[in-house]
N, C-alpha and C. Protein backbone atom coordinates (compact mmCIF):
# COMPACT_ATOMS: atom_id res chain seq x y z
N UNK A 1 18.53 -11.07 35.29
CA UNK A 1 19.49 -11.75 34.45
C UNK A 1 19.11 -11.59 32.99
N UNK A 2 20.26 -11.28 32.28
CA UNK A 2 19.92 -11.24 30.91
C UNK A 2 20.10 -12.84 29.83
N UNK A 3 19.24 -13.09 29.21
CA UNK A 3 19.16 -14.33 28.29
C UNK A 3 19.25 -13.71 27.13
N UNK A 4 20.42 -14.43 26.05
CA UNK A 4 20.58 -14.17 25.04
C UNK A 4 19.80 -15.91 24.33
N UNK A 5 18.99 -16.03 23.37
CA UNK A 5 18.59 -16.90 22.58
C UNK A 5 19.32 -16.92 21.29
N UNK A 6 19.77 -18.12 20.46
CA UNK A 6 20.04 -18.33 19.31
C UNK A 6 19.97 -18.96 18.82
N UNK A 7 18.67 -19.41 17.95
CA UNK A 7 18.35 -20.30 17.10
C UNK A 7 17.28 -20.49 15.91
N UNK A 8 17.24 -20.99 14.92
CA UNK A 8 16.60 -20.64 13.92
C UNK A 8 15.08 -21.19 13.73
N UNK A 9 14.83 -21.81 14.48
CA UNK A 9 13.52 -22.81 14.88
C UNK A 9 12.98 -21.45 15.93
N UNK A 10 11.36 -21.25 14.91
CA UNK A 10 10.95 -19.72 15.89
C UNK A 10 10.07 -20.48 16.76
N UNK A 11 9.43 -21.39 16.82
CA UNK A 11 9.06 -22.28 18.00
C UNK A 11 10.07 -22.54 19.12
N UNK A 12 11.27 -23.16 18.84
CA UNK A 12 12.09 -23.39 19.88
C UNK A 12 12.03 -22.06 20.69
N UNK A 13 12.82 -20.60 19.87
CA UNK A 13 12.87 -19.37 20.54
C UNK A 13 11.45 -19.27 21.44
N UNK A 14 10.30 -19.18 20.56
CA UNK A 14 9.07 -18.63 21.46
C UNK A 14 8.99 -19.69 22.73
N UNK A 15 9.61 -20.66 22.64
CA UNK A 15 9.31 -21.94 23.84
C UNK A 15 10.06 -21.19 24.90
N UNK A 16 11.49 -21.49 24.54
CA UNK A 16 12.40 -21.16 25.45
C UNK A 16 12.26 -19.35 25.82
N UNK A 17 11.75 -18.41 25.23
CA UNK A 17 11.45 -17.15 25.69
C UNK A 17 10.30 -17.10 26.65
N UNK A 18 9.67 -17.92 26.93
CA UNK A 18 8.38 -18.19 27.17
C UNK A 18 8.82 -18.70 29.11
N UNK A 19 9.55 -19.63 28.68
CA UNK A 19 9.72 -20.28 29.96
C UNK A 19 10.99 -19.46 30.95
N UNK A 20 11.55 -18.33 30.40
CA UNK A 20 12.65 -17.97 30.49
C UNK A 20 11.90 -16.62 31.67
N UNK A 21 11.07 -16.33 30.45
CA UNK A 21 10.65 -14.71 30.81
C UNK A 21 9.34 -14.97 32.41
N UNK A 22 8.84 -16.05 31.98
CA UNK A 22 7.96 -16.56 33.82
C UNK A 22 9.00 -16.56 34.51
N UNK A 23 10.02 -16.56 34.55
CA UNK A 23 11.01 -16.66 35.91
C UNK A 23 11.83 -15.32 36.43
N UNK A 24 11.12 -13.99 35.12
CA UNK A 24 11.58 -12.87 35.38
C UNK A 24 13.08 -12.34 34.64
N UNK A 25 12.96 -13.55 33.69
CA UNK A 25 14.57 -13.04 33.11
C UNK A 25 14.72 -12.00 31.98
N UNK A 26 15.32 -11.11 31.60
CA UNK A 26 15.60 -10.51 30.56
C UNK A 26 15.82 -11.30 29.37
N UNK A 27 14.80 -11.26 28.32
CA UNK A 27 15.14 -12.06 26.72
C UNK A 27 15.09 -11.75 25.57
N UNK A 28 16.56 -11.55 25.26
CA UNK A 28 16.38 -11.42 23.79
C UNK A 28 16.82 -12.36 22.76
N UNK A 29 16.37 -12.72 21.20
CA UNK A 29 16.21 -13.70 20.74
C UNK A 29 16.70 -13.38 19.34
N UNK A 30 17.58 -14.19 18.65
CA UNK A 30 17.39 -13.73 17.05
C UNK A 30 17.73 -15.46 16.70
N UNK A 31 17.77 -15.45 15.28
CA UNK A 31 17.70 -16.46 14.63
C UNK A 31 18.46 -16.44 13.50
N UNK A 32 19.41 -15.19 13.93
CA UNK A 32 20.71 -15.08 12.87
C UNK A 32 22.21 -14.80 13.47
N UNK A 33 23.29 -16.08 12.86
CA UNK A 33 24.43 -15.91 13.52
C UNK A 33 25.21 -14.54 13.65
N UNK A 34 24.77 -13.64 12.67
CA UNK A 34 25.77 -12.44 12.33
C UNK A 34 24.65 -11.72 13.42
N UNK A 35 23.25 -11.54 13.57
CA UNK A 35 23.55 -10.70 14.24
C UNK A 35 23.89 -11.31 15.86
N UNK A 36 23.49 -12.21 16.30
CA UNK A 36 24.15 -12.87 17.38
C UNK A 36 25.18 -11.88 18.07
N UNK A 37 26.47 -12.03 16.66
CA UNK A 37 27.54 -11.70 16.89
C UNK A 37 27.74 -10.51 17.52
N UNK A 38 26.45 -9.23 16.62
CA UNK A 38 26.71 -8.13 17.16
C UNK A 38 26.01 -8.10 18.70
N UNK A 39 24.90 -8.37 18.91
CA UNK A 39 24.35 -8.44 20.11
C UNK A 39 25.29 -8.81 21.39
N UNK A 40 26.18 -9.79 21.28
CA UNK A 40 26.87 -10.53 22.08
C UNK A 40 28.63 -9.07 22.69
N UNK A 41 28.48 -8.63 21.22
CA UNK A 41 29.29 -7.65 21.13
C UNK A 41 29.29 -6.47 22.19
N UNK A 42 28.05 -6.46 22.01
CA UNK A 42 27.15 -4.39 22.66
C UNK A 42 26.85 -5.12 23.92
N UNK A 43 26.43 -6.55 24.53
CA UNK A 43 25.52 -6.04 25.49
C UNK A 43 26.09 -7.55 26.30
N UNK A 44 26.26 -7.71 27.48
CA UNK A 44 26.77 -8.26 28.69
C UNK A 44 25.50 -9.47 29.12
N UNK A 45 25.95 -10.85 28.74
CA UNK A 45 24.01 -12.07 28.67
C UNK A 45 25.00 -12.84 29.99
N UNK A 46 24.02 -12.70 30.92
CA UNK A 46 24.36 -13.61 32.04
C UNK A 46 24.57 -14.87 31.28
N UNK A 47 23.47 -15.34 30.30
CA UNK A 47 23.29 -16.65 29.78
C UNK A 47 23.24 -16.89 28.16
N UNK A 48 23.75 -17.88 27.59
CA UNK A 48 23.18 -17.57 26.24
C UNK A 48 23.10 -18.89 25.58
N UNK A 49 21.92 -19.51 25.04
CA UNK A 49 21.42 -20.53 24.98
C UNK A 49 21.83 -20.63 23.01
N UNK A 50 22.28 -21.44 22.49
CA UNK A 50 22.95 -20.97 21.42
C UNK A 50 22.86 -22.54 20.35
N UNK A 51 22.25 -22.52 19.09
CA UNK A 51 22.29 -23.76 18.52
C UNK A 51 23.24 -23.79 17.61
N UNK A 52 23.87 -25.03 17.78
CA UNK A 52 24.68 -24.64 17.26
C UNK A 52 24.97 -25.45 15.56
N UNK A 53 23.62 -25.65 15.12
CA UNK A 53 23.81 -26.00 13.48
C UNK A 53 22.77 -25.22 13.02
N UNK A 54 23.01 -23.67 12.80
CA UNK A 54 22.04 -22.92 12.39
C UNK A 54 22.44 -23.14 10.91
């Protein structure tokens, strides 16, 4: 499964990448809405964990 992360707190990301990736999941992470946008664009996230007062 692919995990998309989005949030600007690089602790939160490294937490939640952390606990994501022990369970075998695919993770990728940014901490910017624009590129979010493109990522979300190009590539198919089973999941996407997303804050939403960046």
């Amino acid at each position: 499964m692919k995990v998309l992360i989005v949030d600007d707190e690089l602790l939160t990301i490294k937490n939640l990448k952390y606990s994501f990736e022990q369970d075998n999941y695919e993770v990728e992470s940014t901490g910017d809405s624009n590129e979010a946008l493109k990522k979300i664009t190009t590539t198919d996230y089973d999941i996407i964990i997303l804050d939403l007062v960046l």
